[in-house]
N, C-alpha and C. Protein backbone atom coordinates (compact mmCIF):
# COMPACT_ATOMS: atom_id res chain seq x y z
N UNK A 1 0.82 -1.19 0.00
CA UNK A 1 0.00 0.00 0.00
C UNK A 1 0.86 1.25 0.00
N UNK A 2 2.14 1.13 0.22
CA UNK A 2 2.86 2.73 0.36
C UNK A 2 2.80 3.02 1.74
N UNK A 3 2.21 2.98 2.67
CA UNK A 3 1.93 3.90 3.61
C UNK A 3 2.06 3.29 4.89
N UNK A 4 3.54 3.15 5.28
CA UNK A 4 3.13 1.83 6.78
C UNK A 4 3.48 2.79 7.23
N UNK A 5 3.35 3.89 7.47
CA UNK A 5 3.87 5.37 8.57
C UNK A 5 3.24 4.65 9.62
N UNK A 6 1.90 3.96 10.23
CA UNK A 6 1.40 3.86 11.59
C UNK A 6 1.36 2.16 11.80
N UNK A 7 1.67 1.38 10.85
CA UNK A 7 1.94 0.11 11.02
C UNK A 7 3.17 -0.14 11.92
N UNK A 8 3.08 -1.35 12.89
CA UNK A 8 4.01 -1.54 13.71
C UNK A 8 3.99 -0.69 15.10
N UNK A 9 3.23 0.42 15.13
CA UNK A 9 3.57 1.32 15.89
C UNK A 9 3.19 0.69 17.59
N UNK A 10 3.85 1.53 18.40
CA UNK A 10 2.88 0.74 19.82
C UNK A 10 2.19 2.25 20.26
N UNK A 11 0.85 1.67 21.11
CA UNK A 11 0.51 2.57 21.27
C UNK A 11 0.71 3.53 22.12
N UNK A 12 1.92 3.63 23.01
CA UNK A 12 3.00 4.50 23.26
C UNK A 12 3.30 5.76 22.15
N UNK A 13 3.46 5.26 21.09
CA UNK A 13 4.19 5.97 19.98
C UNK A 13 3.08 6.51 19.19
N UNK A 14 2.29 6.28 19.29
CA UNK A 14 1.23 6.90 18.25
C UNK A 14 0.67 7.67 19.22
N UNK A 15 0.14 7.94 20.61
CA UNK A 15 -0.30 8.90 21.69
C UNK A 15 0.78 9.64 21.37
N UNK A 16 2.19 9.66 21.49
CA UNK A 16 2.94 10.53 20.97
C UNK A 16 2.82 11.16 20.02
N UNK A 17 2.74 10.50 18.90
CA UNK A 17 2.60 11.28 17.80
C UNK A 17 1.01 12.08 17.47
N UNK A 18 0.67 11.74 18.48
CA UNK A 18 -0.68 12.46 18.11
C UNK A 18 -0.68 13.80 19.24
N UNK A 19 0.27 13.42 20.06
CA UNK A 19 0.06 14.99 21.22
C UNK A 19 0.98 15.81 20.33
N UNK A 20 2.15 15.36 19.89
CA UNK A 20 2.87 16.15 18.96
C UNK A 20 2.55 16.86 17.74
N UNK A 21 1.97 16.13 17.27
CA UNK A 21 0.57 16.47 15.91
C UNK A 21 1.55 16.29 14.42
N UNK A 22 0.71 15.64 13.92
CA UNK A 22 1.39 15.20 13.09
C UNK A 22 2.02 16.52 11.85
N UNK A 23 2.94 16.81 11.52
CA UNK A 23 3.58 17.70 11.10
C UNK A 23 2.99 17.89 9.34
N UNK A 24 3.40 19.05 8.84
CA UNK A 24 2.75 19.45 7.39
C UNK A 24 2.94 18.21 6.34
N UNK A 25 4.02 17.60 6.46
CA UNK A 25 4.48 17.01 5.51
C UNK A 25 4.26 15.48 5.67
N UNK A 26 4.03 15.00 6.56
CA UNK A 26 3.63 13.72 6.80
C UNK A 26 1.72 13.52 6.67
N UNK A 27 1.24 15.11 7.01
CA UNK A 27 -0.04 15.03 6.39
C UNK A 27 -0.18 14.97 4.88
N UNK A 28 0.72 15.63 4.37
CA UNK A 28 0.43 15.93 2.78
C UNK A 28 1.07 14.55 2.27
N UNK A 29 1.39 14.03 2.62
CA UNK A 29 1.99 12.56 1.86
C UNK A 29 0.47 11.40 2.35
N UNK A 30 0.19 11.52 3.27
CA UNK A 30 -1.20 11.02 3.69
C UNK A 30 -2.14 11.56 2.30
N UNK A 31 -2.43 12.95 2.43
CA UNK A 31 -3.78 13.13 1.53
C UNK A 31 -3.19 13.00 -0.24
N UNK A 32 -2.54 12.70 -0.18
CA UNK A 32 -1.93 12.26 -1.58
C UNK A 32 -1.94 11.11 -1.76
N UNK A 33 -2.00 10.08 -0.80
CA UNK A 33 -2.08 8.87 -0.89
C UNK A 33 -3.24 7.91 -0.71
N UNK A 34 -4.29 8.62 0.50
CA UNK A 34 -5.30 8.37 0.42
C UNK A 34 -6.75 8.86 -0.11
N UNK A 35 -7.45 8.06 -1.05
CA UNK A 35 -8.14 8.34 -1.79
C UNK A 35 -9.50 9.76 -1.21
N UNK A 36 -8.91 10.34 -0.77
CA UNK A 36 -10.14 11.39 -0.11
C UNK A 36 -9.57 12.70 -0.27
N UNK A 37 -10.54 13.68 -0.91
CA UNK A 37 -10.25 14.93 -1.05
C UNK A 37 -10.02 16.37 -0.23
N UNK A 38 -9.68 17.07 -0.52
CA UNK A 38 -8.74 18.13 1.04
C UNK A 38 -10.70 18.36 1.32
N UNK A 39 -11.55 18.27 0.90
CA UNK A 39 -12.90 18.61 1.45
C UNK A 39 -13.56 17.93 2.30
N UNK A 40 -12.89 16.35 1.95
CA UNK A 40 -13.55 14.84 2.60
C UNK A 40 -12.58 15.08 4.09
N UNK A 41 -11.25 15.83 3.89
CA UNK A 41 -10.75 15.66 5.13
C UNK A 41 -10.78 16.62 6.18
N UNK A 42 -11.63 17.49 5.83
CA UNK A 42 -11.67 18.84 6.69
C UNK A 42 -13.13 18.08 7.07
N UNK A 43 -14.08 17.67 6.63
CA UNK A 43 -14.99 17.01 7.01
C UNK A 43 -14.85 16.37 8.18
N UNK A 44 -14.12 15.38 7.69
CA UNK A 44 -13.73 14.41 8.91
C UNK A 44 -12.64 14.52 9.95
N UNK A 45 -11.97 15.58 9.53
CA UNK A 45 -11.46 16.04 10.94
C UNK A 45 -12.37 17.22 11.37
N UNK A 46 -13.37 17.94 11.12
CA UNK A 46 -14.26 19.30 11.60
C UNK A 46 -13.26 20.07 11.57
N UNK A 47 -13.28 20.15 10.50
CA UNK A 47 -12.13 21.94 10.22
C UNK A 47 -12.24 22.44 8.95
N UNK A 48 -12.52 23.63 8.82
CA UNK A 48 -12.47 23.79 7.36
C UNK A 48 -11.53 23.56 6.18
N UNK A 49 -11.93 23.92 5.26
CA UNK A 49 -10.29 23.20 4.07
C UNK A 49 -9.81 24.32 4.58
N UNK A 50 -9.98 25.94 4.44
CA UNK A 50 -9.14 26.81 4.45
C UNK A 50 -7.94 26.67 5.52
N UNK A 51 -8.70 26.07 6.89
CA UNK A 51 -7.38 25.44 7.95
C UNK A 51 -6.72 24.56 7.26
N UNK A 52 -6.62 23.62 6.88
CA UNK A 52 -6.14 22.34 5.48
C UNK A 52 -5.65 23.19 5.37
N UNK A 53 -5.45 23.95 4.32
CA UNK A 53 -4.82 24.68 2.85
C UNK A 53 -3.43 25.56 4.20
N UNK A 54 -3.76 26.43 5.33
CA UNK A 54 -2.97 26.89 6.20
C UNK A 54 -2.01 26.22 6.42
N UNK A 55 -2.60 24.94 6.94
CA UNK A 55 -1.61 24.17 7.74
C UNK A 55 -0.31 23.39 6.61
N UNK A 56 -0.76 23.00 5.53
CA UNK A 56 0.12 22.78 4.45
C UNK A 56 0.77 23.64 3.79
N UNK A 57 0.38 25.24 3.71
CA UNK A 57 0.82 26.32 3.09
C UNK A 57 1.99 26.94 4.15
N UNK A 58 1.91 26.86 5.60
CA UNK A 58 2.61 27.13 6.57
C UNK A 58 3.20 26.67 7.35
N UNK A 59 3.49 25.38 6.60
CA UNK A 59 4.29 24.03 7.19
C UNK A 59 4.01 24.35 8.90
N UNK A 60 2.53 24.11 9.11
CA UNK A 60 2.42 23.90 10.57
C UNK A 60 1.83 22.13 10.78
N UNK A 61 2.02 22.17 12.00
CA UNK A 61 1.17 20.56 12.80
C UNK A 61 -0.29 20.77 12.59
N UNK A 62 -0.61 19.36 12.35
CA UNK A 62 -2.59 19.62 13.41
C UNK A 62 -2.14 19.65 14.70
N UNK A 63 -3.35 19.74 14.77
CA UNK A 63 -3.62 19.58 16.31
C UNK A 63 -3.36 17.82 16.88
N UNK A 64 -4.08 17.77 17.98
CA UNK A 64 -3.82 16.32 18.83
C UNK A 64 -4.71 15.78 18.74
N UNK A 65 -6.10 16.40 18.59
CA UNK A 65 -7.02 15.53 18.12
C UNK A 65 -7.24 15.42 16.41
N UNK A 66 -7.11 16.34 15.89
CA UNK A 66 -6.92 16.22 14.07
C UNK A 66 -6.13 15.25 14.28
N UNK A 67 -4.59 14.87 14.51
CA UNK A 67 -3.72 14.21 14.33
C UNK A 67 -3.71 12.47 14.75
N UNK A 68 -4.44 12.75 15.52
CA UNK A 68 -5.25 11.22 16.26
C UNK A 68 -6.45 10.44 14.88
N UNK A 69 -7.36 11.40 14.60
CA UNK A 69 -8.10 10.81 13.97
C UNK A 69 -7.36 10.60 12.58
N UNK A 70 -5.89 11.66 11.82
CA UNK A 70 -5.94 11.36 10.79
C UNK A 70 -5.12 10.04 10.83
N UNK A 71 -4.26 9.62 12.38
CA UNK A 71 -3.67 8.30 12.05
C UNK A 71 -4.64 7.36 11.98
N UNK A 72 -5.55 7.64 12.99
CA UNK A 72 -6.94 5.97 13.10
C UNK A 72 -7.57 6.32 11.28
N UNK A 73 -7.97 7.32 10.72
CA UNK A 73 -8.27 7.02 9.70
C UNK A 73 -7.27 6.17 8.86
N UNK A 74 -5.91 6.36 8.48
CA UNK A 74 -5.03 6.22 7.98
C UNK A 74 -4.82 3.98 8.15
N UNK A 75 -4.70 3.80 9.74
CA UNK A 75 -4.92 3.08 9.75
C UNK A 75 -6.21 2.01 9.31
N UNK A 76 -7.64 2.81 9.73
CA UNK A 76 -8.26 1.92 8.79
C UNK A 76 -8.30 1.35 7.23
N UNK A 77 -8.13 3.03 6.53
CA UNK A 77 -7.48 2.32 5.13
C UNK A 77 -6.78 1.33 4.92
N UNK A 78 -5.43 1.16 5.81
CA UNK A 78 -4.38 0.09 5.95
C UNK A 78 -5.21 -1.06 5.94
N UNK A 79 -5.97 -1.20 7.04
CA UNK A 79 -6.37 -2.12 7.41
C UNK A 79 -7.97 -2.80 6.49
N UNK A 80 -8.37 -2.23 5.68
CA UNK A 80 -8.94 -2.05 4.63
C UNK A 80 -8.64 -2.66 3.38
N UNK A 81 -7.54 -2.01 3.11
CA UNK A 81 -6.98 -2.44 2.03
C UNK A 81 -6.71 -3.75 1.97
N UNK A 82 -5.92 -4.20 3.38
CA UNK A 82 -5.49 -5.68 3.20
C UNK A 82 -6.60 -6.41 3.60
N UNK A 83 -7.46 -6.26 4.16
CA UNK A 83 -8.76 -7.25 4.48
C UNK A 83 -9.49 -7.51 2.97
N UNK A 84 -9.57 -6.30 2.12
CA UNK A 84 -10.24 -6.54 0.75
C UNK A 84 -8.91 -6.84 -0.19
N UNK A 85 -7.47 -6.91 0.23
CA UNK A 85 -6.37 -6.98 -0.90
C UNK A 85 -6.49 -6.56 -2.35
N UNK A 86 -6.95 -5.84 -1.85
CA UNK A 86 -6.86 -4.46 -3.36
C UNK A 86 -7.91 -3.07 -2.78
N UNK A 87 -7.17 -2.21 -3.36
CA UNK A 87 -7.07 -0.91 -2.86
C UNK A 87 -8.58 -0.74 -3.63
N UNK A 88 -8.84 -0.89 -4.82
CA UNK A 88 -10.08 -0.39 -5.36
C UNK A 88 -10.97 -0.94 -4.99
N UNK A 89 -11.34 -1.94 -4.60
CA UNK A 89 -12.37 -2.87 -4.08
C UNK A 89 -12.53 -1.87 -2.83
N UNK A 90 -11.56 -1.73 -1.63
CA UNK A 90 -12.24 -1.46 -0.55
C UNK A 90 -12.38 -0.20 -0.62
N UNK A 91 -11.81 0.73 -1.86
CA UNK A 91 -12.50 2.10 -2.18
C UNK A 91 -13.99 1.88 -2.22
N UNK A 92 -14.72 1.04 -3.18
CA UNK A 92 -15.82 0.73 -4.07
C UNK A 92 -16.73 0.65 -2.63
N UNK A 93 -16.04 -0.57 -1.87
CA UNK A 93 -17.23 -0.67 -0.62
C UNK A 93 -16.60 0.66 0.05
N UNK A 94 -15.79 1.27 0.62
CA UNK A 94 -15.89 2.86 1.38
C UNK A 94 -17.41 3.65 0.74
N UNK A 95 -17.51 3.79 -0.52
CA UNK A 95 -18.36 4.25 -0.91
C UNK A 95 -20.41 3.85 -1.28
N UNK A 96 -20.10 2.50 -1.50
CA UNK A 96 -21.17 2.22 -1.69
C UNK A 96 -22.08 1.87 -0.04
N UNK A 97 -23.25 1.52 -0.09
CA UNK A 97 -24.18 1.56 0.86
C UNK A 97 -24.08 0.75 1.45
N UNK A 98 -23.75 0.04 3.08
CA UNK A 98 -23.64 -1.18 3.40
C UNK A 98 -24.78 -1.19 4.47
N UNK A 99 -25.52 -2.33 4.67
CA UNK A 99 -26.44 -2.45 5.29
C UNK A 99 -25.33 -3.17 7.18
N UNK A 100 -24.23 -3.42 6.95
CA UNK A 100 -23.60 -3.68 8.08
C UNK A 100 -23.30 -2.25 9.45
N UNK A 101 -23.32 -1.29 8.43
CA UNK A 101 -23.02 -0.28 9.28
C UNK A 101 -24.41 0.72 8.67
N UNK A 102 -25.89 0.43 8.84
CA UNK A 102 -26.40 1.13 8.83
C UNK A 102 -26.84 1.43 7.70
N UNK A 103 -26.81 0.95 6.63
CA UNK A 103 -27.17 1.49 5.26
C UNK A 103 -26.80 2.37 4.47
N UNK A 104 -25.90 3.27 4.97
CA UNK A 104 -25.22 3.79 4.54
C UNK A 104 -23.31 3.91 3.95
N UNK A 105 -22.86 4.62 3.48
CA UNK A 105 -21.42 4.39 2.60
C UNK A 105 -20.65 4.70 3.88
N UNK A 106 -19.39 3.43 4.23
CA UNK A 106 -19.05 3.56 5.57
C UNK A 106 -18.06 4.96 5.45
N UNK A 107 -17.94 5.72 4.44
CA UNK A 107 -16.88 6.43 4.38
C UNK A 107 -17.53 7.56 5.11
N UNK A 108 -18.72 7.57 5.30
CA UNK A 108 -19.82 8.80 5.74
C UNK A 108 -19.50 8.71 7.64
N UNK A 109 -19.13 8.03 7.93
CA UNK A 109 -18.97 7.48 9.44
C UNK A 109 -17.79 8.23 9.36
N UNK A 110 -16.56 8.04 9.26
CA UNK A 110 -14.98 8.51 9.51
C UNK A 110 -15.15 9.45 10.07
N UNK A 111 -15.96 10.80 10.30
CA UNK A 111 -16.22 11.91 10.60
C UNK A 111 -16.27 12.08 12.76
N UNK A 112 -16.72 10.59 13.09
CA UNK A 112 -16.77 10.49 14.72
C UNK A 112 -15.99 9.39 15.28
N UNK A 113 -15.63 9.33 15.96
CA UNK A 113 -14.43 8.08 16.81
C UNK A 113 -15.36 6.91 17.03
N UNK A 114 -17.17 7.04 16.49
CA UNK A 114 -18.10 5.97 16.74
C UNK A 114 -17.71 5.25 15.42
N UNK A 115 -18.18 6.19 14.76
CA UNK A 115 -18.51 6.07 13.08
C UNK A 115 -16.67 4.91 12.73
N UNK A 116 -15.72 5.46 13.09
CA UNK A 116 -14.38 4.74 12.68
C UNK A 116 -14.79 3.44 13.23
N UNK A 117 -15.48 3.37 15.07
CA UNK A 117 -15.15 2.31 15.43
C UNK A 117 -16.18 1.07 14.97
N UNK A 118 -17.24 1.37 14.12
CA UNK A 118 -18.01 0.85 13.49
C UNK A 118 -17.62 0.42 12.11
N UNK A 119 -16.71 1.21 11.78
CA UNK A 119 -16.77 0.68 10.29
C UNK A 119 -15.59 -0.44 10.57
N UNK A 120 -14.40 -0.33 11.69
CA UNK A 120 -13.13 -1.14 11.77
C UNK A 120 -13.84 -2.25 12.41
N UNK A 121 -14.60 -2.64 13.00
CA UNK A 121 -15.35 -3.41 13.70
C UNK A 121 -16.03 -4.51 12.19
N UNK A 122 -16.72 -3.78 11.43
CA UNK A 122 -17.23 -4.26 10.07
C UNK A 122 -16.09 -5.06 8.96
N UNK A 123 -14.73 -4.23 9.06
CA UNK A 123 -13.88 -4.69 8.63
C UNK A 123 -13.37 -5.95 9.07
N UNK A 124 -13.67 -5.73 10.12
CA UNK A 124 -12.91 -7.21 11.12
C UNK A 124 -13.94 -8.24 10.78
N UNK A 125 -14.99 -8.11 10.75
CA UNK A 125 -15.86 -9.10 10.68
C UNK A 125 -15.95 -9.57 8.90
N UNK A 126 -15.69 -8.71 8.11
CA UNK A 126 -15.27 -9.15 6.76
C UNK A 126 -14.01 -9.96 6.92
N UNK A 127 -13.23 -10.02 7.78
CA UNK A 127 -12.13 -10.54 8.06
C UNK A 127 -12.24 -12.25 8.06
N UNK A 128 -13.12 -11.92 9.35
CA UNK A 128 -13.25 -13.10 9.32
C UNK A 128 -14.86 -13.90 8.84
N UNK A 129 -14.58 -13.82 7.75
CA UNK A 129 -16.35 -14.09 7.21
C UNK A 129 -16.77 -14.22 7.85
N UNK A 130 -17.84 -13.05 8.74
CA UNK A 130 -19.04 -13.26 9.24
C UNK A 130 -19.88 -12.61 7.69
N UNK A 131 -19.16 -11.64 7.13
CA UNK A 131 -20.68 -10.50 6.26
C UNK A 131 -19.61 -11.11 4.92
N UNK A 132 -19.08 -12.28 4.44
CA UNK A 132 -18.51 -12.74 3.41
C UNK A 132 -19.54 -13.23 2.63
């Protein structure tokens, strides 16, 4: 997938890196890599793009909670990707309607620490064929 920045990590090290906040450039290699637009991610972190566009234009950090959710997002993709082993497939279901999490496109969830823990929960259970 490109992107083991939060693979391996303990969770020592990622509370770290999330009080520290993750820096301009380790975000912008994120939204370049993952399929969601600077609009989808001001969304889901609650910030406007124009903060986005700042924080990359002024090589500043997020914050500790932006920086938290963009690793747990980051990681679900990870963890996404390899449960469906191909990147477009688990784009296709991010987007389309799943009756596992509600009927709706789980990508619409990412936005609350419920919504992530519902859709990684769904993933796991694709994991292990329960919704196969």
């Amino acid at each position: 997938m490109g992107l083991p920045l939060f693979k391996n990590r303990s969770l020592d090290e990622l509370i770290q890196l999330s009080r520290e906040g993750l820096d301009a450039q380790t975000f912008e290699e994120i939204v370049e890599r993952l399929p969601f637009s600077l609009q989808e991610w001001a969304q889901f972190l609650g910030v406007s793009e124009r903060t986005l566009i700042r924080v990359r234009k002024e090589n500043k950090s997020l914050g500790t909670s932006a920086s938290d959710k963009v690793i747990r997002i980051t990681q679900l993709y990870q963890k996404g990707t390899d449960v469906f082993r191909d990147e477009q497939k688990f784009c296709q279901w991010l987007n389309a309607r799943i009756m596992a999490v509600g009927g709706v496109a789980p990508k619409s969830l990412l936005d609350t620490s419920f919504g992530l823990e519902l859709v990684n929960d769904t993933l796991g259970q694709i994991e292990f064929g329960v919704f196969a």
